[in-house]
C-alpha atoms as a PDB file:
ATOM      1  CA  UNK A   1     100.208 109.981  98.808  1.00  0.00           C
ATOM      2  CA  UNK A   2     101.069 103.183  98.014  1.00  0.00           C
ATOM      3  CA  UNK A   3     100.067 101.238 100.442  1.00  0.00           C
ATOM      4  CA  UNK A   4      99.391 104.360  98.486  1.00  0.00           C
ATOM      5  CA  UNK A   5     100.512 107.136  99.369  1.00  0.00           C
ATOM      6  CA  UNK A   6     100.317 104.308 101.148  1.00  0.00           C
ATOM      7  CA  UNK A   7     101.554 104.481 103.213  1.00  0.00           C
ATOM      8  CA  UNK A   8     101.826 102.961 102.244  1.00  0.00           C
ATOM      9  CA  UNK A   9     100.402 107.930  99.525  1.00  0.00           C
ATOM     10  CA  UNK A  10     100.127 108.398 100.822  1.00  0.00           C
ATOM     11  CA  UNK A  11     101.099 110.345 100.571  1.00  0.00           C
ATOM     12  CA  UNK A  12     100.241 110.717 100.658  1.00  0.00           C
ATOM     13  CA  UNK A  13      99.505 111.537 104.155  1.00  0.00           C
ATOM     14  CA  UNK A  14     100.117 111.970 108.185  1.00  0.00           C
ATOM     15  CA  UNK A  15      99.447 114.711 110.365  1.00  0.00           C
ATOM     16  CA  UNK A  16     102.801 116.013 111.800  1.00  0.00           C
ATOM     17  CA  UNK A  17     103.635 116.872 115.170  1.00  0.00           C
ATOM     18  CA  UNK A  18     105.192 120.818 116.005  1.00  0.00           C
ATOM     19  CA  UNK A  19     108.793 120.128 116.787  1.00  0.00           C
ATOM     20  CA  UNK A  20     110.505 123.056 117.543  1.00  0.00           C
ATOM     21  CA  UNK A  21     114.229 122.340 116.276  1.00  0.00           C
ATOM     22  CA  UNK A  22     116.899 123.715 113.452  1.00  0.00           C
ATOM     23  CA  UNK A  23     118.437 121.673 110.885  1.00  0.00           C
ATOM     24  CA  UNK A  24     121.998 119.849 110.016  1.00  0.00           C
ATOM     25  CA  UNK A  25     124.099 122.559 109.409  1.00  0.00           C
ATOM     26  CA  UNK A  26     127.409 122.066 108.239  1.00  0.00           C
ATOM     27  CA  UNK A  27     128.547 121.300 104.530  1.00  0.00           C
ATOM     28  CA  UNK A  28     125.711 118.916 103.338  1.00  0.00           C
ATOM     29  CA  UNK A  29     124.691 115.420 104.077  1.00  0.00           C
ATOM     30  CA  UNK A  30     127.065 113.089 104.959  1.00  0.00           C
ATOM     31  CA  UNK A  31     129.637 115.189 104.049  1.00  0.00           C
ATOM     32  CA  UNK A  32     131.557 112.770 102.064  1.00  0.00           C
ATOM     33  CA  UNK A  33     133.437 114.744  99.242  1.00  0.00           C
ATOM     34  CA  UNK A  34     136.569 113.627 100.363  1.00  0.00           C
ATOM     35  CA  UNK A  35     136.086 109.952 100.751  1.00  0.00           C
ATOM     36  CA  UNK A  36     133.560 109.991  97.348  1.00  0.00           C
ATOM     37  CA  UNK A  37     135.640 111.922  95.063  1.00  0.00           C
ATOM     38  CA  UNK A  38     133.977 114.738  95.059  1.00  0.00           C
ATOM     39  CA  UNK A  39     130.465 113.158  95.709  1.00  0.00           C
ATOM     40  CA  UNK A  40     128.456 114.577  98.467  1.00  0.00           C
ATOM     41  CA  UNK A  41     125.663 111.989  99.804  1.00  0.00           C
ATOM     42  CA  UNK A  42     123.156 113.300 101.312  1.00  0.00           C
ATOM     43  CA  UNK A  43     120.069 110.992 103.096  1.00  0.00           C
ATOM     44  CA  UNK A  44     116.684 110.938 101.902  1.00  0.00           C
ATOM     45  CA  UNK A  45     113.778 109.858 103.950  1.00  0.00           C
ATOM     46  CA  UNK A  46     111.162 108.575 102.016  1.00  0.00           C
ATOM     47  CA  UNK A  47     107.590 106.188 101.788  1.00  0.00           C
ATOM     48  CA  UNK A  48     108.239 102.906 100.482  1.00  0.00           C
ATOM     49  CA  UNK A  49     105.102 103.721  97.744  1.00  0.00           C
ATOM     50  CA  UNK A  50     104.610 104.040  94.428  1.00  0.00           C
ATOM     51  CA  UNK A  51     104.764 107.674  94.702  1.00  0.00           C
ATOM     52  CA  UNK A  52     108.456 108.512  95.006  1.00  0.00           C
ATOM     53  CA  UNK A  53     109.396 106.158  91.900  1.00  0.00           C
ATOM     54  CA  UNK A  54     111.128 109.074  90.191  1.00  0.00           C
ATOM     55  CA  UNK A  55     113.827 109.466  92.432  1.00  0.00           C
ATOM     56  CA  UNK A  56     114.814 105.812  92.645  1.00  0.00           C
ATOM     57  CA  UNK A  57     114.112 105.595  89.231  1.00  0.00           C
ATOM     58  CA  UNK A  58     117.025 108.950  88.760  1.00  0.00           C
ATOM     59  CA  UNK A  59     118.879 107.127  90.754  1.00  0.00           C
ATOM     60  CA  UNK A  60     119.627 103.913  88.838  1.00  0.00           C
ATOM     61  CA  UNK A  61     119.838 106.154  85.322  1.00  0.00           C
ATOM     62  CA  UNK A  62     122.364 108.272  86.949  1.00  0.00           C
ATOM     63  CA  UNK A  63     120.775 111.703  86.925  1.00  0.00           C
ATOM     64  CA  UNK A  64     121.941 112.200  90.698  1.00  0.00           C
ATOM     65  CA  UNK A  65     125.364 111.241  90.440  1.00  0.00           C
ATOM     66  CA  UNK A  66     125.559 113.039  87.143  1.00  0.00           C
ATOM     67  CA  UNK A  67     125.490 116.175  89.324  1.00  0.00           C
ATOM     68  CA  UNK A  68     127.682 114.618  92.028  1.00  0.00           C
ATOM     69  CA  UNK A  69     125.259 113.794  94.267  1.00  0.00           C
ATOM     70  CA  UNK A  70     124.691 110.398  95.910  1.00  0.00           C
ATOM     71  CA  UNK A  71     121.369 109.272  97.286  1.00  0.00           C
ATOM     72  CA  UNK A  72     121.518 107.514 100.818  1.00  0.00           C
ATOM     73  CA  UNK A  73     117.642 106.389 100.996  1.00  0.00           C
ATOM     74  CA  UNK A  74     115.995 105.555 104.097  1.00  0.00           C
ATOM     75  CA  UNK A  75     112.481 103.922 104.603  1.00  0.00           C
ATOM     76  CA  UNK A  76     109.691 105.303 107.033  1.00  0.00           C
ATOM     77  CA  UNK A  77     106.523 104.713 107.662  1.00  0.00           C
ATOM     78  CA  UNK A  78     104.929 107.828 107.106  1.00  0.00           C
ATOM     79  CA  UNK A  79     105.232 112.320 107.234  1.00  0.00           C
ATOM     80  CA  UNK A  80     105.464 111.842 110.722  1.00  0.00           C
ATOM     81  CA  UNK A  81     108.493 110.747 110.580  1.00  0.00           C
ATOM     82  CA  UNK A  82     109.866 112.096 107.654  1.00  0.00           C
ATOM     83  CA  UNK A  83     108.843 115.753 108.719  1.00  0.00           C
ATOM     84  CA  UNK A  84     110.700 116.124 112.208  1.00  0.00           C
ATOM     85  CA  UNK A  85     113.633 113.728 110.645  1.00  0.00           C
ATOM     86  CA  UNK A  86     114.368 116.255 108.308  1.00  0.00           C
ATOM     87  CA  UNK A  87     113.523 119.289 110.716  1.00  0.00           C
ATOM     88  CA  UNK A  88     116.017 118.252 112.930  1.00  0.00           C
ATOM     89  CA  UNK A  89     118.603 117.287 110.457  1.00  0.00           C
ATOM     90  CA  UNK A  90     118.461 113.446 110.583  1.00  0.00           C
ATOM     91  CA  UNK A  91     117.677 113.190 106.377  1.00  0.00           C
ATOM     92  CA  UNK A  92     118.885 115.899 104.060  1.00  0.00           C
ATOM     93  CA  UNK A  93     115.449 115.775 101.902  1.00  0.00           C
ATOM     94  CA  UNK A  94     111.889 114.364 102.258  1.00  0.00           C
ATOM     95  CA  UNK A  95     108.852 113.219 101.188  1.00  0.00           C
ATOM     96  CA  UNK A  96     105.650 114.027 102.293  1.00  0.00           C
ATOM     97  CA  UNK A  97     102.007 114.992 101.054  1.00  0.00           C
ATOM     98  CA  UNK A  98     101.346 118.808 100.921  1.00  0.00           C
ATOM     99  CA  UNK A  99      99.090 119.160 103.306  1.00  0.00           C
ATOM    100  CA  UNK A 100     101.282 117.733 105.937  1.00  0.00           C
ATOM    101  CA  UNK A 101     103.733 120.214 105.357  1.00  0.00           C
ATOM    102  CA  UNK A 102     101.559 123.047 105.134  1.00  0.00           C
ATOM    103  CA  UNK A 103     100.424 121.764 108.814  1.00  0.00           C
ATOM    104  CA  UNK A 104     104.111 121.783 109.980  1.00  0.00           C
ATOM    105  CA  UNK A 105     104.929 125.289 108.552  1.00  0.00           C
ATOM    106  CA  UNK A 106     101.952 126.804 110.394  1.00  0.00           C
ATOM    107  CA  UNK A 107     103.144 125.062 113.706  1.00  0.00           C
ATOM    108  CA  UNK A 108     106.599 126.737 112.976  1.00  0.00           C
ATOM    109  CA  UNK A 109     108.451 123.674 111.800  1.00  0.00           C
ATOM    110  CA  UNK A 110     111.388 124.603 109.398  1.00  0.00           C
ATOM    111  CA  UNK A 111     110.604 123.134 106.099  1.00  0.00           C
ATOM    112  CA  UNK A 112     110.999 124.268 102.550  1.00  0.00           C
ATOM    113  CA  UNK A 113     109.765 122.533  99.599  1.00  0.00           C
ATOM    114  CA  UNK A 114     112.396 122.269  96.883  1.00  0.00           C
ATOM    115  CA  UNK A 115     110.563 119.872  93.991  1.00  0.00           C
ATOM    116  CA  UNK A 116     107.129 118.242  93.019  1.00  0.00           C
ATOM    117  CA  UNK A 117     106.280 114.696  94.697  1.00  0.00           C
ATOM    118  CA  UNK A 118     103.422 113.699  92.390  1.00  0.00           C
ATOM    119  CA  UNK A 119      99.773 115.284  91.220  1.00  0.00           C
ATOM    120  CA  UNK A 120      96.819 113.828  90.715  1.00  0.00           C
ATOM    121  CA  UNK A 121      96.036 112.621  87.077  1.00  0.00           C
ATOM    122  CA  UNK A 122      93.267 115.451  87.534  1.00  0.00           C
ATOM    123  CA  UNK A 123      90.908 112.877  85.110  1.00  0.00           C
ATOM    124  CA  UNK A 124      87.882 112.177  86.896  1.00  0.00           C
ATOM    125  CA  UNK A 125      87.616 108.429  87.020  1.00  0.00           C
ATOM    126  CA  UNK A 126      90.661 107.580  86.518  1.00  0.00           C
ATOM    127  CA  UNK A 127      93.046 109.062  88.626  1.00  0.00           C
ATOM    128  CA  UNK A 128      94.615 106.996  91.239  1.00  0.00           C
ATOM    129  CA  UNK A 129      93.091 107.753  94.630  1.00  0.00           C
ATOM    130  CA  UNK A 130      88.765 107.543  94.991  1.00  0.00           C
ATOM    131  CA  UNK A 131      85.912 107.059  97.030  1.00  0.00           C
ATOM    132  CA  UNK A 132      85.161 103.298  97.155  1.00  0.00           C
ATOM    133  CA  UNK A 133      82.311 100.971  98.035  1.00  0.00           C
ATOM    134  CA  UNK A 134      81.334  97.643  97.448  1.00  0.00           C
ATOM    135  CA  UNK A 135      79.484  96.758  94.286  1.00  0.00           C
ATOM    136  CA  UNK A 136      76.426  95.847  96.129  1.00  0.00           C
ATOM    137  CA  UNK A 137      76.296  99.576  98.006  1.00  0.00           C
ATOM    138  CA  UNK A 138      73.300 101.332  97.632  1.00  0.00           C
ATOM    139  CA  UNK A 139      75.713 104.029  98.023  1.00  0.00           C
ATOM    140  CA  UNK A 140      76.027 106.307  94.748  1.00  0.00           C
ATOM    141  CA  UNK A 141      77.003 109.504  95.464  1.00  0.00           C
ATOM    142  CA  UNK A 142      79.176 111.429  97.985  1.00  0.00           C
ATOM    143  CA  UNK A 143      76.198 112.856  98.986  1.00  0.00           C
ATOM    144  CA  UNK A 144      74.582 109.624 100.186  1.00  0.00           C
ATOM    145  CA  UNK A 145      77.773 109.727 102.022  1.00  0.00           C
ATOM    146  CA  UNK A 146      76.002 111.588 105.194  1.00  0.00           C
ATOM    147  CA  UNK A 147      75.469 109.590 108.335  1.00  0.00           C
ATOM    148  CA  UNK A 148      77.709 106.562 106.749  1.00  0.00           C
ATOM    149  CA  UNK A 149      80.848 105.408 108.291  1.00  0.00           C
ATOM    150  CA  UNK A 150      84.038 106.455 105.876  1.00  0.00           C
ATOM    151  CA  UNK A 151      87.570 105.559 106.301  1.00  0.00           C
ATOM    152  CA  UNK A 152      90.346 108.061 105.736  1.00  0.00           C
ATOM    153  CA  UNK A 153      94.224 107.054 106.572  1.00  0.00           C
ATOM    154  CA  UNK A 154      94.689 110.242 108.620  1.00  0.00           C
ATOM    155  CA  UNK A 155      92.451 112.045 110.108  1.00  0.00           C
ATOM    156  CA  UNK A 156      92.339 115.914 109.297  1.00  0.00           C
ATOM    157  CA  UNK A 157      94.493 115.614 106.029  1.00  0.00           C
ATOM    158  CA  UNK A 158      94.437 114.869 102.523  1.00  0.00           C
ATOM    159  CA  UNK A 159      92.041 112.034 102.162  1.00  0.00           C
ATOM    160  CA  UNK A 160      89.589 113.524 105.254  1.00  0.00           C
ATOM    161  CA  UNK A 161      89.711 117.012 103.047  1.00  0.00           C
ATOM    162  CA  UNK A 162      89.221 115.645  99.623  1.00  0.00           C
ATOM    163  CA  UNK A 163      86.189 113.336 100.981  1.00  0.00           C
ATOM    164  CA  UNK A 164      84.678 116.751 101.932  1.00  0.00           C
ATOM    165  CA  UNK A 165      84.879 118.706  99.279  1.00  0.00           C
ATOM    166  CA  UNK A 166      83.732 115.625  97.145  1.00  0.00           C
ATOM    167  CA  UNK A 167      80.312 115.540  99.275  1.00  0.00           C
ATOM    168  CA  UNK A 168      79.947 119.313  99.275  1.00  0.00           C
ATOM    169  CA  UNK A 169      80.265 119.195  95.332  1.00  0.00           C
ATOM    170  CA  UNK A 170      77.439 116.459  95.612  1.00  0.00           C
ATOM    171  CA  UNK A 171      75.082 118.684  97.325  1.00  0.00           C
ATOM    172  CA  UNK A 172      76.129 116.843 100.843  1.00  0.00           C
ATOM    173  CA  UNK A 173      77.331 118.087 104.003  1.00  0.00           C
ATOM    174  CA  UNK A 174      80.496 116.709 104.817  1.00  0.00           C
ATOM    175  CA  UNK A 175      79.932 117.193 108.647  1.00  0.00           C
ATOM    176  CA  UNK A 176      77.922 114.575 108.369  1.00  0.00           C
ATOM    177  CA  UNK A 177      79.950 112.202 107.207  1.00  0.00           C
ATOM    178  CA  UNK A 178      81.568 109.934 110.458  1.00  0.00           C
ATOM    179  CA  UNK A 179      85.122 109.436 109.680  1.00  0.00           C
ATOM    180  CA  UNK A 180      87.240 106.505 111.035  1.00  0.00           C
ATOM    181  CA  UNK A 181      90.870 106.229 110.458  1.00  0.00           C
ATOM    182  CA  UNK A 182      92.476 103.274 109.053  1.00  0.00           C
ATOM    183  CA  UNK A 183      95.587 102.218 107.372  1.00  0.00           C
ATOM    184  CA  UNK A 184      95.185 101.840 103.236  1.00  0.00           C
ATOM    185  CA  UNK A 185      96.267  98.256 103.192  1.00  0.00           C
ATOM    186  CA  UNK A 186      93.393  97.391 105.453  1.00  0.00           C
ATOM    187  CA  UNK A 187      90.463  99.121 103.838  1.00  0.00           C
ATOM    188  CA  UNK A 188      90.205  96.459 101.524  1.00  0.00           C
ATOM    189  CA  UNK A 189      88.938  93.571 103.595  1.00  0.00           C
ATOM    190  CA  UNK A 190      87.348  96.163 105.999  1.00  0.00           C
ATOM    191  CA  UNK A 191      85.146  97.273 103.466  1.00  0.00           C
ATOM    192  CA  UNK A 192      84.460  93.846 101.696  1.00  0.00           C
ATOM    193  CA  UNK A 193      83.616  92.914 105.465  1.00  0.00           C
ATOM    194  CA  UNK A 194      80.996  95.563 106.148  1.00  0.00           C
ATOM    195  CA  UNK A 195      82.639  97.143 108.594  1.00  0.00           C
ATOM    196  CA  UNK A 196      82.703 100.380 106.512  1.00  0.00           C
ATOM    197  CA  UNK A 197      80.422 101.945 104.333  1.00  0.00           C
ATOM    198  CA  UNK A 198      83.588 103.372 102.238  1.00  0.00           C
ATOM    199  CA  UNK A 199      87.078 103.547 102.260  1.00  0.00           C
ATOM    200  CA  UNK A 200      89.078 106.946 100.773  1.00  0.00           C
ATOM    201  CA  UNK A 201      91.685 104.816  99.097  1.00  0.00           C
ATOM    202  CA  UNK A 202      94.747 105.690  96.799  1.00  0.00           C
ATOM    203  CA  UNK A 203      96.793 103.056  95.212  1.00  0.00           C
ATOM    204  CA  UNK A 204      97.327  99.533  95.444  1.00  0.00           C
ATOM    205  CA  UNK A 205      94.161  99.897  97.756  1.00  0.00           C
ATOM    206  CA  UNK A 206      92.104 101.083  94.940  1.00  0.00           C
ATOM    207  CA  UNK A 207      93.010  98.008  92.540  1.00  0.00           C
ATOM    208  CA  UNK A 208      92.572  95.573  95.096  1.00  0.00           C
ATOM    209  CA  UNK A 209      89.130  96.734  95.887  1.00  0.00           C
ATOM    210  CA  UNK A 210      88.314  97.108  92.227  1.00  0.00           C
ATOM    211  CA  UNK A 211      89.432  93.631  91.889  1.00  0.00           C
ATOM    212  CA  UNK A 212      86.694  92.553  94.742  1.00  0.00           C
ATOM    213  CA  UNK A 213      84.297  94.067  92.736  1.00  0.00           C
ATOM    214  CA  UNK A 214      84.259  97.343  94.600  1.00  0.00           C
ATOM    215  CA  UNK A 215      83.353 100.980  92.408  1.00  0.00           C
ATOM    216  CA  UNK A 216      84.266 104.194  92.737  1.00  0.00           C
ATOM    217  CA  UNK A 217      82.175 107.043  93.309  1.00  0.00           C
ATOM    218  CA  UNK A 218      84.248 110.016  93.425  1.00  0.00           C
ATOM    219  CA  UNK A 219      87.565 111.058  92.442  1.00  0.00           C
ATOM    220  CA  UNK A 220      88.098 113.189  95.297  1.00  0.00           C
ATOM    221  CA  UNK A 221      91.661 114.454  94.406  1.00  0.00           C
ATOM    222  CA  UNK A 222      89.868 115.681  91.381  1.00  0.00           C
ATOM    223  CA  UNK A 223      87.115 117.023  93.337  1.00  0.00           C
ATOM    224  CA  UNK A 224      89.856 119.181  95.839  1.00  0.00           C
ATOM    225  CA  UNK A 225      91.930 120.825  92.626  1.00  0.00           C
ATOM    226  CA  UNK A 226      92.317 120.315  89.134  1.00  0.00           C
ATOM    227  CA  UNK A 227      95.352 118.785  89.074  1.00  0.00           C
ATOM    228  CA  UNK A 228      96.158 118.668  92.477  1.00  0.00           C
ATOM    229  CA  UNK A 229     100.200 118.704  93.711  1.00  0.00           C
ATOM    230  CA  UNK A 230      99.601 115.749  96.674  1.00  0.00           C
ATOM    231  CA  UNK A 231     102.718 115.490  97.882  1.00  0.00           C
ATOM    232  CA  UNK A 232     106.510 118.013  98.029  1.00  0.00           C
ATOM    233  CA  UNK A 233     110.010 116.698  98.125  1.00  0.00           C
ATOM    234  CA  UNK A 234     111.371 119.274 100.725  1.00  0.00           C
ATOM    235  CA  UNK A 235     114.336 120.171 102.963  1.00  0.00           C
ATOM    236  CA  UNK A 236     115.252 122.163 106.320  1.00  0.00           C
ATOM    237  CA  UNK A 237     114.998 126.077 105.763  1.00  0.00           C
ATOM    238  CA  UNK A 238     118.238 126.130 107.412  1.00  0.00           C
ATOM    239  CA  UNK A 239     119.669 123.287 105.327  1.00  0.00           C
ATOM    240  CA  UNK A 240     118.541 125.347 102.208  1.00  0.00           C
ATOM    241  CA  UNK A 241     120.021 128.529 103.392  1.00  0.00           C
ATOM    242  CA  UNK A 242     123.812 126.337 104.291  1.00  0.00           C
ATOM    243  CA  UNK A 243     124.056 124.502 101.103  1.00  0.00           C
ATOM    244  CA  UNK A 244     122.106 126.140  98.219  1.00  0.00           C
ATOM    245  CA  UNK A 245     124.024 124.237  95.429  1.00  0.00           C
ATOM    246  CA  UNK A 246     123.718 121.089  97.027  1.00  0.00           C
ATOM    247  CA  UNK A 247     119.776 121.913  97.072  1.00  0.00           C
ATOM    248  CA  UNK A 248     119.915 123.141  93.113  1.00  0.00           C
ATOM    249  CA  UNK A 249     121.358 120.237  92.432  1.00  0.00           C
ATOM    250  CA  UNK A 250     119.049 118.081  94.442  1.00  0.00           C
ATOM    251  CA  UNK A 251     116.540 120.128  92.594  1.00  0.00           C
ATOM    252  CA  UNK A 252     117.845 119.430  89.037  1.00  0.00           C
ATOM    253  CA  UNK A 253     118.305 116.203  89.247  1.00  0.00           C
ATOM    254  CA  UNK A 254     114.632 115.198  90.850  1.00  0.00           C
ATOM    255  CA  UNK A 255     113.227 116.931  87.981  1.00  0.00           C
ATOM    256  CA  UNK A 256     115.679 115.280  85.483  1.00  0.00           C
ATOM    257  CA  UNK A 257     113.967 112.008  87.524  1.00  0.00           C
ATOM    258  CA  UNK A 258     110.097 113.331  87.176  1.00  0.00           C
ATOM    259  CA  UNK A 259     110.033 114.026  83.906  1.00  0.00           C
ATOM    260  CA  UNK A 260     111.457 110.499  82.590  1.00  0.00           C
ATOM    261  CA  UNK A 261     108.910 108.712  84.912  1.00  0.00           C
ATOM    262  CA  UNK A 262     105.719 110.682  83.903  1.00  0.00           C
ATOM    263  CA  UNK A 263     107.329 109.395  80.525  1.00  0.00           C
ATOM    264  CA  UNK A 264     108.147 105.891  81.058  1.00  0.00           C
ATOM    265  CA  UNK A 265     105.500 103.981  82.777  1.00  0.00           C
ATOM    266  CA  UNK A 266     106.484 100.429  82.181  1.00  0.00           C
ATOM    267  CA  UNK A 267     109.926 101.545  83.733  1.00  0.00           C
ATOM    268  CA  UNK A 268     108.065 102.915  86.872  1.00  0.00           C
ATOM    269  CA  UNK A 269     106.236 100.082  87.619  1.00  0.00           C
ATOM    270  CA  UNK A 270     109.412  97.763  87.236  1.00  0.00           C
ATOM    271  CA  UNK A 271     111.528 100.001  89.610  1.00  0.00           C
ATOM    272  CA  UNK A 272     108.781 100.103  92.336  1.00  0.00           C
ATOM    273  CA  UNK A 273     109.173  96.181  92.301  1.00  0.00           C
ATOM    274  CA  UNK A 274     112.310  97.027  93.750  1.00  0.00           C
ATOM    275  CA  UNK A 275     111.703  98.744  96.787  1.00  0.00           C
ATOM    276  CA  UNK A 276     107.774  97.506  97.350  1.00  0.00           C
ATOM    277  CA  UNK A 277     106.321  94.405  98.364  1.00  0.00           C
ATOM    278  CA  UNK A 278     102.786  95.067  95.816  1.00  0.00           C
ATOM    279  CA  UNK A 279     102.213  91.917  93.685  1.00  0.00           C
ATOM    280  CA  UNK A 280     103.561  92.503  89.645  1.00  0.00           C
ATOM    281  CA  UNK A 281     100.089  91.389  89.136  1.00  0.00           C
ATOM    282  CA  UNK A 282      98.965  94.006  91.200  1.00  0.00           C
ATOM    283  CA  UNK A 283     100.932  96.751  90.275  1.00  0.00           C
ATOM    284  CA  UNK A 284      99.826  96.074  86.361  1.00  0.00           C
ATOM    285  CA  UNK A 285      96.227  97.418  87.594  1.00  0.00           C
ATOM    286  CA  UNK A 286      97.431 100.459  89.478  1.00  0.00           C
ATOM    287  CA  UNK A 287      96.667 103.591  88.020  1.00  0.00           C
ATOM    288  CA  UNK A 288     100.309 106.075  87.883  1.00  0.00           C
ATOM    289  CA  UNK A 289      99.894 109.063  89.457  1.00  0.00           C
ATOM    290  CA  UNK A 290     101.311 112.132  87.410  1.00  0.00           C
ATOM    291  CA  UNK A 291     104.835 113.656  87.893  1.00  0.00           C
ATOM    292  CA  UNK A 292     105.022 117.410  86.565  1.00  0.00           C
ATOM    293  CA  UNK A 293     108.102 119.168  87.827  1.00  0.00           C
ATOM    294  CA  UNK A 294     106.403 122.260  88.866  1.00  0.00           C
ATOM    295  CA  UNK A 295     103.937 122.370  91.826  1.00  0.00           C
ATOM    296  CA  UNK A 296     100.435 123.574  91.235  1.00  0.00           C
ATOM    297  CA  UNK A 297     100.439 126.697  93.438  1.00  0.00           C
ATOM    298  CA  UNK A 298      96.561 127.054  92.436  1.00  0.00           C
ATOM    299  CA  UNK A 299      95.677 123.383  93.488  1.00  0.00           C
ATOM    300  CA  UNK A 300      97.763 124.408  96.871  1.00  0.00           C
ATOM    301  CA  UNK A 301      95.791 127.344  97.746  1.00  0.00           C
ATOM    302  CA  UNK A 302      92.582 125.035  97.542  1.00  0.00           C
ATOM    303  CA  UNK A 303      94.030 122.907  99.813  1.00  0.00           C
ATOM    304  CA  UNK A 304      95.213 125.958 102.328  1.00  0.00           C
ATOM    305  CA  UNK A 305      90.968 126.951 101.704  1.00  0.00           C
ATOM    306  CA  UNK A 306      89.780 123.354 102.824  1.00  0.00           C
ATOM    307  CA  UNK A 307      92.355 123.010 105.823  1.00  0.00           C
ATOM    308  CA  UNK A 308      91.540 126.768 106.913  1.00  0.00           C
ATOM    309  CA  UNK A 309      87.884 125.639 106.901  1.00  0.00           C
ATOM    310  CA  UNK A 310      88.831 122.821 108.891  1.00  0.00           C
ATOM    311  CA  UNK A 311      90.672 123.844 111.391  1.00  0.00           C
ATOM    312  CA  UNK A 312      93.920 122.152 110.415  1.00  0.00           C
ATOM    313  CA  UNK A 313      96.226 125.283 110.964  1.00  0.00           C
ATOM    314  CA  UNK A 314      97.436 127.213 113.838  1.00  0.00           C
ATOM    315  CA  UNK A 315      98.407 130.166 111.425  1.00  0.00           C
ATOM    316  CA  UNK A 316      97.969 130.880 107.482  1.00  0.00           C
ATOM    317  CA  UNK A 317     100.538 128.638 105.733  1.00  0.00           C
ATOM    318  CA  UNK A 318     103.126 131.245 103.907  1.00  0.00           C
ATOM    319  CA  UNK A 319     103.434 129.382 100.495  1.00  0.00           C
ATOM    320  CA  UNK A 320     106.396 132.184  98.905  1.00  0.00           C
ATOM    321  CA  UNK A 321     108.099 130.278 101.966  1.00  0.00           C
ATOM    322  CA  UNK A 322     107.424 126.947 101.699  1.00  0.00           C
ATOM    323  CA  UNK A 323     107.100 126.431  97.610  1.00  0.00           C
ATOM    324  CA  UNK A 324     109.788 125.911  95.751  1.00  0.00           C
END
């Protein structure tokens, strides 16, 4: 949750605003069976990252349409906007990292998760989002991470929580780490500059730094779960309760879509040339996150621990609500 997830993962990864507000209601989407033969379109808001490959990657091999559904994808920049778009009934389905919508559902915000977004690849040193400095740092733990200036994308999500519970493993305390926000795509040059002391970065960021001789000293998605479940494709509640087959089939279909890209790599990294501006050369670097089509409650409920401890909820998050 890319620019990663970047938005980029990030994913993988923007607080959301409470909006108060129902969903679409009516028949589904677009509505179009009658001008689609029997197709109903429904609109997707999703992150232009590497992240939601699987569905465009469904898409072109014809898993969606299979089940007579068509995809009309929109582009945004972030949860933000993806959250409220599809509270209100503006996209069908979304994309956004877990802890995002576990922030919305305790602020009252309609959403249900309906499929897996992506996971981390739960290998320590090798998954695709880390703790990054420059190759010169005298930094070389999360520990030494106290009193040193650390850039998350969002503030109070994902990244923020998984540079914590990397310097807590490390003996640290993560209170005294001084977090700046910053977009992924400019970590890069803001760390190679000084102006950071380390940058919480997922993918493309993380090859780019790598390639400016950069090193990792924590795998912080690792750190939060084993196997972590960073981001949900969701809907409306309301949407869900209206159109239940068009969900199930929306369902199906997007794990149809996971399970032949966590199969297929060199197919993934060709469709995300599609919608993507990262460099081929680039993108032959970045490390895949995983797709499993079932959500790691366990790896949830560590994240509902570190955002509870944080502050980051109004009320408890109700996962039998919001997991699919």
């Amino acid at each position: 949750m890319r620019r990663r997830l970047l938005i980029g993962l990030t994913a993988a990864s923007v607080l959301v605003t409470a909006t108060a507000c129902g969903s679409s209601g009516g028949s589904g989407a677009s509505g179009s069976d009658a001008s689609s033969g029997g197709t109903t379109e429904v609109k997707v808001g999703l992150i232009p990252i590497v992240d939601v490959a699987p569905l465009y990657l469904g898409e072109k091999k014809g898993f969606f349409s299979e089940r007579g559904l068509k995809l009309s994808i929109s582009s945004a920049q972030g949860g933000a906007a993806i959250v409220p778009g599809v509270a209100s009934g503006q996209f069908e389905f979304g994309f956004s990292n877990t802890t995002s919508l576990l922030i919305a559902q305790s602020n009252g915000v309609p959403v249900k998760g309906v499929a897996t977004g992506n996971a981390s690849t739960g290998v320590e040193g090798e998954d695709f989002a880390a703790i990054t400095v420059k190759g010169d740092s005298p930094i070389k733990s999360a520990k030494d991470l106290e009193g040193k200036k650390v850039a998350v994308n969002t503030l109070k999500n994902t990244m923020e929580l998984g540079v914590r519970a990397s310097v807590t493993k490390s003996g640290g305390d993560p209170d005294k780490v001084d977090f700046v926000e910053m977009t992924f795509d400019q970590m890069p040059a803001a760390l190679d500059g000084g102006q950071i002391d380390a940058a919480m970065v997922v993918e493309p960021a993380l090859a780019t730094i790598k390639g400016q001789g950069g090193r990792e000293i924590a795998s912080s998605m690792v750190d939060i779960a084993p196997d972590l479940t960073i981001s949900l494709y969701f809907t409306s509640t309301q949407y869900a309760q209206k159109n239940p087959e068009v969900v199930k089939k929306f369902q199906e279909a997007t794990a149809e879509s996971l399970a032949y890209a966590d199969s297929h790599p060199d197919e993934v990294r060709e469709i995300v040339t599609t919608y993507t501006k990262i460099p081929p050369a680039v993108l032959e670097q970045v490390t895949l996150p995983k797709w499993p089509t079932d959500p790691n409650r366990a790896s949830i409920e560590q994240l509902v621990k570190l955002g509870e401890e944080g502050d980051l909820f109004k009320q408890t998050p109700d996962l039998d609500k919001l997991l699919p």
